[in-house]
N, C-alpha and C. Protein backbone atom coordinates (compact mmCIF):
# COMPACT_ATOMS: atom_id res chain seq x y z
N UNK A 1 -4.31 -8.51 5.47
CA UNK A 1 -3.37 -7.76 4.64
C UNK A 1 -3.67 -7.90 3.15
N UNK A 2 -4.66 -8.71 2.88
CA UNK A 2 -5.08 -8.55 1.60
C UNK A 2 -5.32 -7.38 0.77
N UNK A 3 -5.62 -6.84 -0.37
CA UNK A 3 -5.19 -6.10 -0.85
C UNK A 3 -6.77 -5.74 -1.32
N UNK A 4 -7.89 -6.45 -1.51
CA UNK A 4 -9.06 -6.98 -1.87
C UNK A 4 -10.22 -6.54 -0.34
N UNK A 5 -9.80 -5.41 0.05
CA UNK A 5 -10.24 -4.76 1.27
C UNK A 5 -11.53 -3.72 1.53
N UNK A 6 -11.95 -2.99 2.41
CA UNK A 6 -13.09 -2.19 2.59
C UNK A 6 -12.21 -0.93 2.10
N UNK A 7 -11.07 -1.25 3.13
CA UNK A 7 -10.06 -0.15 3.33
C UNK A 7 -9.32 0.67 1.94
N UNK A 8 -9.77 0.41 0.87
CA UNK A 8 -9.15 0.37 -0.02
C UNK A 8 -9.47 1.79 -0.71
N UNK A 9 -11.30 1.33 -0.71
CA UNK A 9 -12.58 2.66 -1.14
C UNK A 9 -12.48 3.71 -0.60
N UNK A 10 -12.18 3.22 1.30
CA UNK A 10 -12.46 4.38 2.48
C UNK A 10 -11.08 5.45 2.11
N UNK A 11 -9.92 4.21 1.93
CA UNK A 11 -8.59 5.23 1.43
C UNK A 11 -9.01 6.26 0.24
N UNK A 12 -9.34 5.56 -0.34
CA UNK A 12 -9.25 6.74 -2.11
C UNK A 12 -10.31 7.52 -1.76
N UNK A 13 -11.74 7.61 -0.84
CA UNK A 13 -12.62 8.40 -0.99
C UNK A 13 -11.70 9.71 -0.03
N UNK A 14 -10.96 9.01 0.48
CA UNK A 14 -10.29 10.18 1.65
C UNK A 14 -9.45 10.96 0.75
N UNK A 15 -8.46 10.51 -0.33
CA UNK A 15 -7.69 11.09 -1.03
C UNK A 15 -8.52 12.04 -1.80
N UNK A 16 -9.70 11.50 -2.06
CA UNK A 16 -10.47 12.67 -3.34
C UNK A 16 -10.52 13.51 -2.54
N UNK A 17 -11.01 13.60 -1.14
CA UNK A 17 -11.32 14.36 -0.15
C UNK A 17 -10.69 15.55 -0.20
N UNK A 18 -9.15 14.86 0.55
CA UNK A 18 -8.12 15.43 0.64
C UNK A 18 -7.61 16.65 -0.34
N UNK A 19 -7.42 16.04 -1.70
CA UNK A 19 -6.98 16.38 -3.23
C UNK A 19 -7.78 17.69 -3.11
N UNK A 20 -9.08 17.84 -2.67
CA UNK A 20 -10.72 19.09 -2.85
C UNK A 20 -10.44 18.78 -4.17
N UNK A 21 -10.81 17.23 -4.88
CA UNK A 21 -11.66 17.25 -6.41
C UNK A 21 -13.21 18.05 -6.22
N UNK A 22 -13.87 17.96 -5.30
CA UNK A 22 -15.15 18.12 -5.55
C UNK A 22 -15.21 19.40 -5.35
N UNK A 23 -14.17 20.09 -5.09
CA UNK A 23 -14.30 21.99 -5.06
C UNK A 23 -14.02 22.17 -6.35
N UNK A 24 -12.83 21.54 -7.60
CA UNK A 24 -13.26 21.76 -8.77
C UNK A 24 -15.05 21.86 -9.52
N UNK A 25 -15.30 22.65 -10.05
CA UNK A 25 -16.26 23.11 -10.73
C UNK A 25 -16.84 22.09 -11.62
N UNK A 26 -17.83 21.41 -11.43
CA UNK A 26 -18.48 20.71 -12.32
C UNK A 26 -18.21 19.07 -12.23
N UNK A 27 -17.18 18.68 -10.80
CA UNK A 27 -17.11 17.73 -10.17
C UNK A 27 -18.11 17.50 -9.35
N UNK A 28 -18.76 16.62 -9.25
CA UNK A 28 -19.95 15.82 -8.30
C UNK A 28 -19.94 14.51 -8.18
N UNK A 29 -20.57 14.48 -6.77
CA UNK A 29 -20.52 13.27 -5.84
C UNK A 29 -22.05 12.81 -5.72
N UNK A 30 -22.17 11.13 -6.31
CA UNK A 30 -23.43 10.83 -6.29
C UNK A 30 -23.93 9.86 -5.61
N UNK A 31 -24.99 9.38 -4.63
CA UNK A 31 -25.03 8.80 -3.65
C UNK A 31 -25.77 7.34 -4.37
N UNK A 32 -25.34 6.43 -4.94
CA UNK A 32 -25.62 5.31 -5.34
C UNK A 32 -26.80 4.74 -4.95
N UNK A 33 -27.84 4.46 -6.09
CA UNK A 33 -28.93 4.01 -5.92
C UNK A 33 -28.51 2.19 -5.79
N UNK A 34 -29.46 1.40 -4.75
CA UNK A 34 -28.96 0.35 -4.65
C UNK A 34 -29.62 -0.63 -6.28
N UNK A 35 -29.12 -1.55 -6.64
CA UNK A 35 -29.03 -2.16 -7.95
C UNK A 35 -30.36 -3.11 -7.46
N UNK A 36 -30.48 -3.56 -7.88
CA UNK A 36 -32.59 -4.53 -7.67
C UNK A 36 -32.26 -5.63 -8.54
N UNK A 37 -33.08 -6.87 -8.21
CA UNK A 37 -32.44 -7.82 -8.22
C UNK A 37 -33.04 -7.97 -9.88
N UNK A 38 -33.84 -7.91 -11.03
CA UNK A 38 -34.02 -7.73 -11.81
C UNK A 38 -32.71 -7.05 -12.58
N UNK A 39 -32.41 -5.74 -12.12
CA UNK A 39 -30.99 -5.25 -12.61
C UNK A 39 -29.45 -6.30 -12.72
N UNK A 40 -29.42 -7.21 -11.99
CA UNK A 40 -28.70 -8.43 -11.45
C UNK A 40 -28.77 -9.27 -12.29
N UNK A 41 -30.04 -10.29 -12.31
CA UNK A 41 -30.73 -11.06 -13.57
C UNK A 41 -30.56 -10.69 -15.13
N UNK A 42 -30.52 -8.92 -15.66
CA UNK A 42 -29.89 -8.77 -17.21
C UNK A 42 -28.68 -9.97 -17.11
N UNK A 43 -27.94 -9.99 -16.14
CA UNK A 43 -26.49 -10.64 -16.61
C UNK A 43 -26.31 -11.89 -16.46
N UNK A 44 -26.88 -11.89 -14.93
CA UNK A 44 -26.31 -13.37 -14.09
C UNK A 44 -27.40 -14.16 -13.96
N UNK A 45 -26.99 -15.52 -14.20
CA UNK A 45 -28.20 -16.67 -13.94
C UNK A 45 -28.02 -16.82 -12.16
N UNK A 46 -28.18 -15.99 -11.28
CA UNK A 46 -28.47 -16.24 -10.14
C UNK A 46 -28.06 -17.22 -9.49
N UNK A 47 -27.38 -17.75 -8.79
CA UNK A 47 -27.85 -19.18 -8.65
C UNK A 47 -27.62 -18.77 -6.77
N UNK A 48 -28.64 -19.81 -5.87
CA UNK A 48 -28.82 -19.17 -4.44
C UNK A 48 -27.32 -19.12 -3.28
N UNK A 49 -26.75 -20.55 -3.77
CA UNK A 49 -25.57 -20.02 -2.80
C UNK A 49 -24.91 -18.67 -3.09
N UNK A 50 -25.23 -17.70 -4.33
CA UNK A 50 -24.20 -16.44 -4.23
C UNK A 50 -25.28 -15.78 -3.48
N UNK A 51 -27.04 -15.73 -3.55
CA UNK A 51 -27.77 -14.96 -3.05
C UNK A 51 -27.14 -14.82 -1.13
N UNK A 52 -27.24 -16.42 -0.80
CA UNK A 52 -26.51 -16.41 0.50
C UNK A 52 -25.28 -15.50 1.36
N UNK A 53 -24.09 -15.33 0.34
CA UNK A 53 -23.33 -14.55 0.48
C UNK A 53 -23.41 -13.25 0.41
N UNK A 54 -24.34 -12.55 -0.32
CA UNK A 54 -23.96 -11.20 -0.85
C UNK A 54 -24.78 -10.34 0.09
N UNK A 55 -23.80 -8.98 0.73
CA UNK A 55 -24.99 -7.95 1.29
C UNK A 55 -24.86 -7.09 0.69
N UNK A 56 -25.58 -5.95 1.45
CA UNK A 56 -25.66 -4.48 0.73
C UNK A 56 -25.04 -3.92 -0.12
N UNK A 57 -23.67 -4.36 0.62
CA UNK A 57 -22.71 -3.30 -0.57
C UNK A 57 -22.44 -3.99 -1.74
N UNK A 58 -22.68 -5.10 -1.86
CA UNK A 58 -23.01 -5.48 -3.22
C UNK A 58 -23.93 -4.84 -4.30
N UNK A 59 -24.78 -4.71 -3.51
CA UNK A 59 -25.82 -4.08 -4.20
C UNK A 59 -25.92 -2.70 -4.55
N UNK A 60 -25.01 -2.19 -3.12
CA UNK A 60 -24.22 -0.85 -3.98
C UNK A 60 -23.75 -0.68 -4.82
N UNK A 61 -22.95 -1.31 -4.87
CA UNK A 61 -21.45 -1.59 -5.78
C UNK A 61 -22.19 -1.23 -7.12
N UNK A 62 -23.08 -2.12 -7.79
CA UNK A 62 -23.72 -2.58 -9.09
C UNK A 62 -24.98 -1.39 -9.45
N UNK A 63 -25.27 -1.15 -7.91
CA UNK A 63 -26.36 0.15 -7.98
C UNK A 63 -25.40 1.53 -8.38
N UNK A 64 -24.12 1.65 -7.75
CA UNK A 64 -23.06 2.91 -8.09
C UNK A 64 -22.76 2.72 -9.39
N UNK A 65 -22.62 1.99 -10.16
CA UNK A 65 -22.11 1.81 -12.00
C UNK A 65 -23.38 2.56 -12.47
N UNK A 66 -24.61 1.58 -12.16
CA UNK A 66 -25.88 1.82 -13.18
C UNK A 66 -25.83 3.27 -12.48
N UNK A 67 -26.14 3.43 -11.36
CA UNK A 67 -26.19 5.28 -10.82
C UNK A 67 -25.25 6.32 -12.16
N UNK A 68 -24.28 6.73 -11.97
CA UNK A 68 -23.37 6.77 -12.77
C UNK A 68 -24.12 7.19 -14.30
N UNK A 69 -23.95 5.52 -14.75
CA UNK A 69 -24.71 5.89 -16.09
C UNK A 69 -25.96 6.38 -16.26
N UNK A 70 -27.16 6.14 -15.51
CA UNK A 70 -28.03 6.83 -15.54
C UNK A 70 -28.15 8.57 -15.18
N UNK A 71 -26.69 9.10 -15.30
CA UNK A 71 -26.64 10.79 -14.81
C UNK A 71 -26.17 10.68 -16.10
N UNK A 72 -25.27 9.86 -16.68
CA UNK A 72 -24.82 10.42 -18.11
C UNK A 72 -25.72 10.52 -19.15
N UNK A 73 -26.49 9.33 -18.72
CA UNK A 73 -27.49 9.20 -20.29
C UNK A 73 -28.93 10.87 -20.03
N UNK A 74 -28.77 10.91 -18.98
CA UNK A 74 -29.94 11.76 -18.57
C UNK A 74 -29.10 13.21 -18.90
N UNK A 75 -27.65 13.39 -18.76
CA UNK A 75 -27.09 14.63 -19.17
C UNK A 75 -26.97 15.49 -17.83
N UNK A 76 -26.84 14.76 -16.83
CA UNK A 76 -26.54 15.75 -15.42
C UNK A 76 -25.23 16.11 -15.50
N UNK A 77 -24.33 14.86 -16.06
CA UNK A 77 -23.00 14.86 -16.63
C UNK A 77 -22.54 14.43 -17.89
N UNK A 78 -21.36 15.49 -18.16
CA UNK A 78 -20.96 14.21 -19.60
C UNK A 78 -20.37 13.22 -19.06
N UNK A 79 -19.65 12.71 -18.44
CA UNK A 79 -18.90 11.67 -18.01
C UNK A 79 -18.75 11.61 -16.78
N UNK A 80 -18.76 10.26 -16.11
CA UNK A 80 -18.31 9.41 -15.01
C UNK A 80 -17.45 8.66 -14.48
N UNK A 81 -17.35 8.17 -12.88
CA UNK A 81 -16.48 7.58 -13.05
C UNK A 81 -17.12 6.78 -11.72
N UNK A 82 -17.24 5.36 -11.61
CA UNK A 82 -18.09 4.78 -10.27
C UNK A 82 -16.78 4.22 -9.28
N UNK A 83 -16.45 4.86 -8.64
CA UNK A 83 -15.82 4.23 -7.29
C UNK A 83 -16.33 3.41 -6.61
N UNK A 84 -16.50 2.33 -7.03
CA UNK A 84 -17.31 1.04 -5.49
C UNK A 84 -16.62 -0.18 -5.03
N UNK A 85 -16.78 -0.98 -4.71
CA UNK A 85 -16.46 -1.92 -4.23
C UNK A 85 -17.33 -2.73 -3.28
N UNK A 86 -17.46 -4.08 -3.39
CA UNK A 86 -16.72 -4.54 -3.90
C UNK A 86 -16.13 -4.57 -5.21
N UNK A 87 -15.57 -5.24 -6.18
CA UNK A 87 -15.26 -5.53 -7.48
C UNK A 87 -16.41 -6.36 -8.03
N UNK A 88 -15.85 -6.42 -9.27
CA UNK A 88 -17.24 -7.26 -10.17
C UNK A 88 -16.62 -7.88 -11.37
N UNK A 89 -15.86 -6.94 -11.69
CA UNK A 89 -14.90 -7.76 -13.65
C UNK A 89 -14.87 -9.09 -13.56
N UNK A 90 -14.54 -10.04 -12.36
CA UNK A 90 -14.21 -11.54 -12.13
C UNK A 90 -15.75 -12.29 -12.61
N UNK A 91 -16.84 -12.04 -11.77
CA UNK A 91 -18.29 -12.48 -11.81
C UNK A 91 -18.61 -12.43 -13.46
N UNK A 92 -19.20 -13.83 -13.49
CA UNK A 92 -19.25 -14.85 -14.54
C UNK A 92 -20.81 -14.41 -14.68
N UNK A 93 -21.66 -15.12 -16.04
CA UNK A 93 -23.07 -15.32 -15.79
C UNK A 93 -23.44 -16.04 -14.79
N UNK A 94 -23.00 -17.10 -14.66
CA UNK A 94 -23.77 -18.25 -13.49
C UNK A 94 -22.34 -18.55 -12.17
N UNK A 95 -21.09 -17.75 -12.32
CA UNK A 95 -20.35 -17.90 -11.08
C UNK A 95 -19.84 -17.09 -10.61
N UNK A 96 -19.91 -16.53 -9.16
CA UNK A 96 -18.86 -15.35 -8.51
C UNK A 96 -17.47 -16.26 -8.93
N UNK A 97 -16.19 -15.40 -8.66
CA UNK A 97 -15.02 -15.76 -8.53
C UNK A 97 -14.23 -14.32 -8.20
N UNK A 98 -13.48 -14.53 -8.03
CA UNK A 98 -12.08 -13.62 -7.62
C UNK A 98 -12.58 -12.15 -6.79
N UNK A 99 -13.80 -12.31 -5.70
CA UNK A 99 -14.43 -12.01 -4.58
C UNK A 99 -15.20 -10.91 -5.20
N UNK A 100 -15.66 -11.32 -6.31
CA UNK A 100 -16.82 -10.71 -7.19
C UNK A 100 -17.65 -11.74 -7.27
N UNK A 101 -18.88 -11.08 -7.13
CA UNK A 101 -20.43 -11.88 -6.98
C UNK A 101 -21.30 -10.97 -8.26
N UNK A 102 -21.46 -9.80 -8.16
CA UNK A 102 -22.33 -9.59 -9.28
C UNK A 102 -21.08 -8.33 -10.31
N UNK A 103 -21.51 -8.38 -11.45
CA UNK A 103 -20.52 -7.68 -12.18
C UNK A 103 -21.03 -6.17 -12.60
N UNK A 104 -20.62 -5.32 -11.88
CA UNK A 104 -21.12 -4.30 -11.97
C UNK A 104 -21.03 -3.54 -12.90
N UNK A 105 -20.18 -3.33 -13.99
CA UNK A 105 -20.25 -2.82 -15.37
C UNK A 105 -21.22 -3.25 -15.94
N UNK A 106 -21.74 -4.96 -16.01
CA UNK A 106 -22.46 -5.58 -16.87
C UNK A 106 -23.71 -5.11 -16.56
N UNK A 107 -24.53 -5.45 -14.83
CA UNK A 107 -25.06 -4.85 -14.67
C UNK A 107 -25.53 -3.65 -15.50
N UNK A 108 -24.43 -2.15 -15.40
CA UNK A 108 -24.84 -0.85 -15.85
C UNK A 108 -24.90 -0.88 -17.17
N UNK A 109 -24.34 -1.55 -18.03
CA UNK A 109 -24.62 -1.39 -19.40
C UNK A 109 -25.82 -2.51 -19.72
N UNK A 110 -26.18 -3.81 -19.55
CA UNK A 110 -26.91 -3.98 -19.81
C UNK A 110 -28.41 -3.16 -19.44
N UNK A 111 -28.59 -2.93 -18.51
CA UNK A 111 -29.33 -1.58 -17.71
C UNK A 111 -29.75 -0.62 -18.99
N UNK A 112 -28.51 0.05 -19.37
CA UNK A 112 -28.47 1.31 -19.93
C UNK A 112 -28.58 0.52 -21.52
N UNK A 113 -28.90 -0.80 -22.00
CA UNK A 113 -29.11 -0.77 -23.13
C UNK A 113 -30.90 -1.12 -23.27
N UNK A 114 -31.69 -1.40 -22.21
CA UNK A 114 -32.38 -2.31 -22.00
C UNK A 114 -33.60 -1.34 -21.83
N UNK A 115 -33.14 0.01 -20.69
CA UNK A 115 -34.16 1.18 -20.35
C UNK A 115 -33.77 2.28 -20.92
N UNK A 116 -32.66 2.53 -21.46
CA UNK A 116 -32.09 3.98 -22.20
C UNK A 116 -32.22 3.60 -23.77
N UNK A 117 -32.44 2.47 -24.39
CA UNK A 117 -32.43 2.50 -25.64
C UNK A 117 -30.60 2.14 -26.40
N UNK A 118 -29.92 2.26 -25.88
CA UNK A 118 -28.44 2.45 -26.04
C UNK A 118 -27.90 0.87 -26.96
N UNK A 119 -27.66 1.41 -28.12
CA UNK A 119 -27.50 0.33 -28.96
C UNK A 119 -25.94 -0.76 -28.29
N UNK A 120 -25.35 0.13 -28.37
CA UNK A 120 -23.59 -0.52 -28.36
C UNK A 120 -23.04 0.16 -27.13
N UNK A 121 -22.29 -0.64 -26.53
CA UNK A 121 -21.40 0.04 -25.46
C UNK A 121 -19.67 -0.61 -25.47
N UNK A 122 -19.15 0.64 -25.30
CA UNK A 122 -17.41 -0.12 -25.00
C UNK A 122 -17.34 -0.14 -23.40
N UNK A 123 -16.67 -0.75 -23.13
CA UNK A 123 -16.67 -1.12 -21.99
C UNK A 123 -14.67 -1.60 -21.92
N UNK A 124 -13.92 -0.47 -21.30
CA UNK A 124 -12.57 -0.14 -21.10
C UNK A 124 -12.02 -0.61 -19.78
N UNK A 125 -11.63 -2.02 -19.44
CA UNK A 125 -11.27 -2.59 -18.11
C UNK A 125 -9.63 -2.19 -17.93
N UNK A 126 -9.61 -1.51 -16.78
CA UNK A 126 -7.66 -1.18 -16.58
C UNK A 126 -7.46 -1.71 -15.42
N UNK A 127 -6.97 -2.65 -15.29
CA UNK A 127 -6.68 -3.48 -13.67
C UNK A 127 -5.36 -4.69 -13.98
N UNK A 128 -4.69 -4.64 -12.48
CA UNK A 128 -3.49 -6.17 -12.96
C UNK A 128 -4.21 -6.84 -13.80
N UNK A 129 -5.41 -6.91 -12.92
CA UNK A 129 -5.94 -8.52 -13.63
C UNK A 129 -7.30 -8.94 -14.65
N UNK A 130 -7.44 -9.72 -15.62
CA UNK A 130 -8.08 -9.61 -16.70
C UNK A 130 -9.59 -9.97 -15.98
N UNK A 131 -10.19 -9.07 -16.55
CA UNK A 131 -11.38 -9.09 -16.40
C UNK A 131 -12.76 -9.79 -17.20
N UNK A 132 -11.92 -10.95 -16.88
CA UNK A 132 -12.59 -12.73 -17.48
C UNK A 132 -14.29 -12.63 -17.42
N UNK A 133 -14.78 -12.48 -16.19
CA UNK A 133 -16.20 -12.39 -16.10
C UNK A 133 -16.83 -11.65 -16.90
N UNK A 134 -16.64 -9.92 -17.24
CA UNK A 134 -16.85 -8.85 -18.42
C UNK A 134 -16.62 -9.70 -19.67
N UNK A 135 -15.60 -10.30 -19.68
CA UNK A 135 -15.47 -10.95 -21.23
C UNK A 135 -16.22 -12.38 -21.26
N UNK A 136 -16.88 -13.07 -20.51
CA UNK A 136 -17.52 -14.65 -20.62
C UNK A 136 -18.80 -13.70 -20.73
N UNK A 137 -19.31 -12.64 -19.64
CA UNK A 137 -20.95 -12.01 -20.18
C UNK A 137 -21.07 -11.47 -21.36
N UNK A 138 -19.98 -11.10 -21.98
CA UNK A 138 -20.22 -10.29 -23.89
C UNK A 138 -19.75 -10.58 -24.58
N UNK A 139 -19.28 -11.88 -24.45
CA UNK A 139 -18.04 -11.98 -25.38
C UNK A 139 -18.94 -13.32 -26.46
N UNK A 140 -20.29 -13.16 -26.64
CA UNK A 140 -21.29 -13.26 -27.88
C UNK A 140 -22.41 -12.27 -28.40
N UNK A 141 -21.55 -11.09 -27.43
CA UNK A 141 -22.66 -10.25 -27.96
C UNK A 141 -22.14 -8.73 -28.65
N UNK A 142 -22.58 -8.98 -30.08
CA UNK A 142 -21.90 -8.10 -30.77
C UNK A 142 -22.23 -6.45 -30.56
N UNK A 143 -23.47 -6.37 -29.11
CA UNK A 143 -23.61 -4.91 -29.73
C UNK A 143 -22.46 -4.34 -28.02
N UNK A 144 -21.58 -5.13 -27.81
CA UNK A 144 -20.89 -4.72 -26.60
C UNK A 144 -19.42 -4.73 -26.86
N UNK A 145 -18.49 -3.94 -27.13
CA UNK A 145 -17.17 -4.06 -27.28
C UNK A 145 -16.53 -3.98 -25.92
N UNK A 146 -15.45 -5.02 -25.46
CA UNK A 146 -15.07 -5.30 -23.85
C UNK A 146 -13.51 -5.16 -24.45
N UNK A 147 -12.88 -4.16 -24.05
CA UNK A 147 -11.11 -4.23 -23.63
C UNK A 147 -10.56 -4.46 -22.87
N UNK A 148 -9.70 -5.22 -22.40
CA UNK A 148 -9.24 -5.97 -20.83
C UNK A 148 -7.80 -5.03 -21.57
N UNK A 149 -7.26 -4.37 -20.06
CA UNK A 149 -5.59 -3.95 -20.17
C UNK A 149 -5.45 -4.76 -19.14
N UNK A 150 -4.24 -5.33 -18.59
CA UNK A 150 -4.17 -5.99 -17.73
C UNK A 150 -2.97 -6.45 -17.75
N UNK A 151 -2.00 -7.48 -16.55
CA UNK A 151 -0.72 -7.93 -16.38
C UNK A 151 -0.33 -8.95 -17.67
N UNK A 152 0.34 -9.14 -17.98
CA UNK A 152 0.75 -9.93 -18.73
C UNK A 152 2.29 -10.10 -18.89
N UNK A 153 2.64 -11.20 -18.84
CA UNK A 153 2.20 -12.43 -19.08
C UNK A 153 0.60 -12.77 -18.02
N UNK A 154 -0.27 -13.26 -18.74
CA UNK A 154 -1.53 -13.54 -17.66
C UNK A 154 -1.36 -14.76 -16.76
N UNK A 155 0.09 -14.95 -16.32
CA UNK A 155 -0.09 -16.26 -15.17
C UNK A 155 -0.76 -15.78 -13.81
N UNK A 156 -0.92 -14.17 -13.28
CA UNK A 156 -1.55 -13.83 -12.67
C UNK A 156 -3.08 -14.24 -12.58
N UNK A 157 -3.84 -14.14 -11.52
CA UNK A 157 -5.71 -14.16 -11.56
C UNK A 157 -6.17 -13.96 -12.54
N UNK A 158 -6.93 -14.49 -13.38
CA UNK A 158 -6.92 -15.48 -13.42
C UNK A 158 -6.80 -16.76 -14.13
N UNK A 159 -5.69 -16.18 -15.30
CA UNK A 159 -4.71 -17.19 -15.86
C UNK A 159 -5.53 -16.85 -17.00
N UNK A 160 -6.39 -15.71 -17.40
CA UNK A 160 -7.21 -15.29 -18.57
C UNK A 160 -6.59 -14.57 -19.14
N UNK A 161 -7.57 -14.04 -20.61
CA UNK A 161 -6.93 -12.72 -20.94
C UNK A 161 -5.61 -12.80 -22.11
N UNK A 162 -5.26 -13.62 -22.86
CA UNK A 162 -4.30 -13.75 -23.74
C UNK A 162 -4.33 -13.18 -24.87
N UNK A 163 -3.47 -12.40 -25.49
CA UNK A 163 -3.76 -11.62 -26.71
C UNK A 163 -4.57 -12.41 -27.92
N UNK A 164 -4.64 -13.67 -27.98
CA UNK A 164 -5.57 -14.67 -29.20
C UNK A 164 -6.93 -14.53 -28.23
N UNK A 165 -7.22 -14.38 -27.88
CA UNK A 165 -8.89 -13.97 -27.29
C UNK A 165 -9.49 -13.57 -27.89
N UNK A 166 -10.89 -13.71 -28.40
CA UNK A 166 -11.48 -13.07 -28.85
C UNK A 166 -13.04 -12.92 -28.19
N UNK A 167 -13.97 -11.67 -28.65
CA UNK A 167 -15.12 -12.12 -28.24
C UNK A 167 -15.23 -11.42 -26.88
């Protein structure tokens, strides 16, 4: 009954379904290139017990962000939006946590600063919960601006995220 489910993606891909977004005009559906472990390494110091844990759709997950941005920067679209899952905002440089293993924003923007040339990126997190991992990977690096919206008071997951934050 967790909330942190497969069931979650399969629901909302059914609702887009449902909704016919993709009969609107200039809506498209893109089949996620899987993320390579080099793409992984921009962010995270690896370490093997997460290698142990993680399958495919991990690699989706982080391959659907960078996918995504690589249609924007190329101009197939102006804008995106990556539906995947698992999650990623939690995943640290060197630790999964809060059933995130690799961080898939970080992933796509470091990606897209590294092979696209792309000086600065904002990076706009909207979820209950603060997206600690996004902010421990950039939060020394000035050419990345990270916004966490999130529950607050932050006694929620994972007790991050306080308006004196910086970084």
């Amino acid at each position: 009954t967790h909330p942190e489910r497969e069931e979650r993606l399969l629901y909302t891909q059914d609702q887009v379904l449902e909704e016919g977004l993709f009969d609107i005009e200039g809506i498209l559906e893109f089949k996620p290139d899987l993320a390579i472990v080099k793409d992984i390494q921009r962010v995270h110091f690896c370490v093997p017990d997460v290698w142990r844990v993680t399958t495919e759709s991990h690699f989706i997950s982080a391959g659907g962000a960078k996918t995504i941005g690589i249609a924007v920067m190329e101009k197939t679209v102006d804008k995106g939006f990556a539906l995947v899952r698992p999650p990623g905002h939690h995943a640290e440089r060197s630790q999964a946590m809060g059933f995130c293993y690799f961080n898939n924003v970080a992933v796509a923007a470091r990606y897209l600063q590294q092979e696209h040339g792309i000086g600065r990126v904002g990076i706009i997190d909207f979820d209950v919960h603060h997206g600690n991992g996004t902010q421990h990977i950039f939060e020394t690096d000035p050419t990345v601006f990270y916004y966490s919206i999130h529950q607050h008071p932050s006694f929620a997951f994972p007790g991050t995220g306080r308006e004196f934050e910086e970084g």
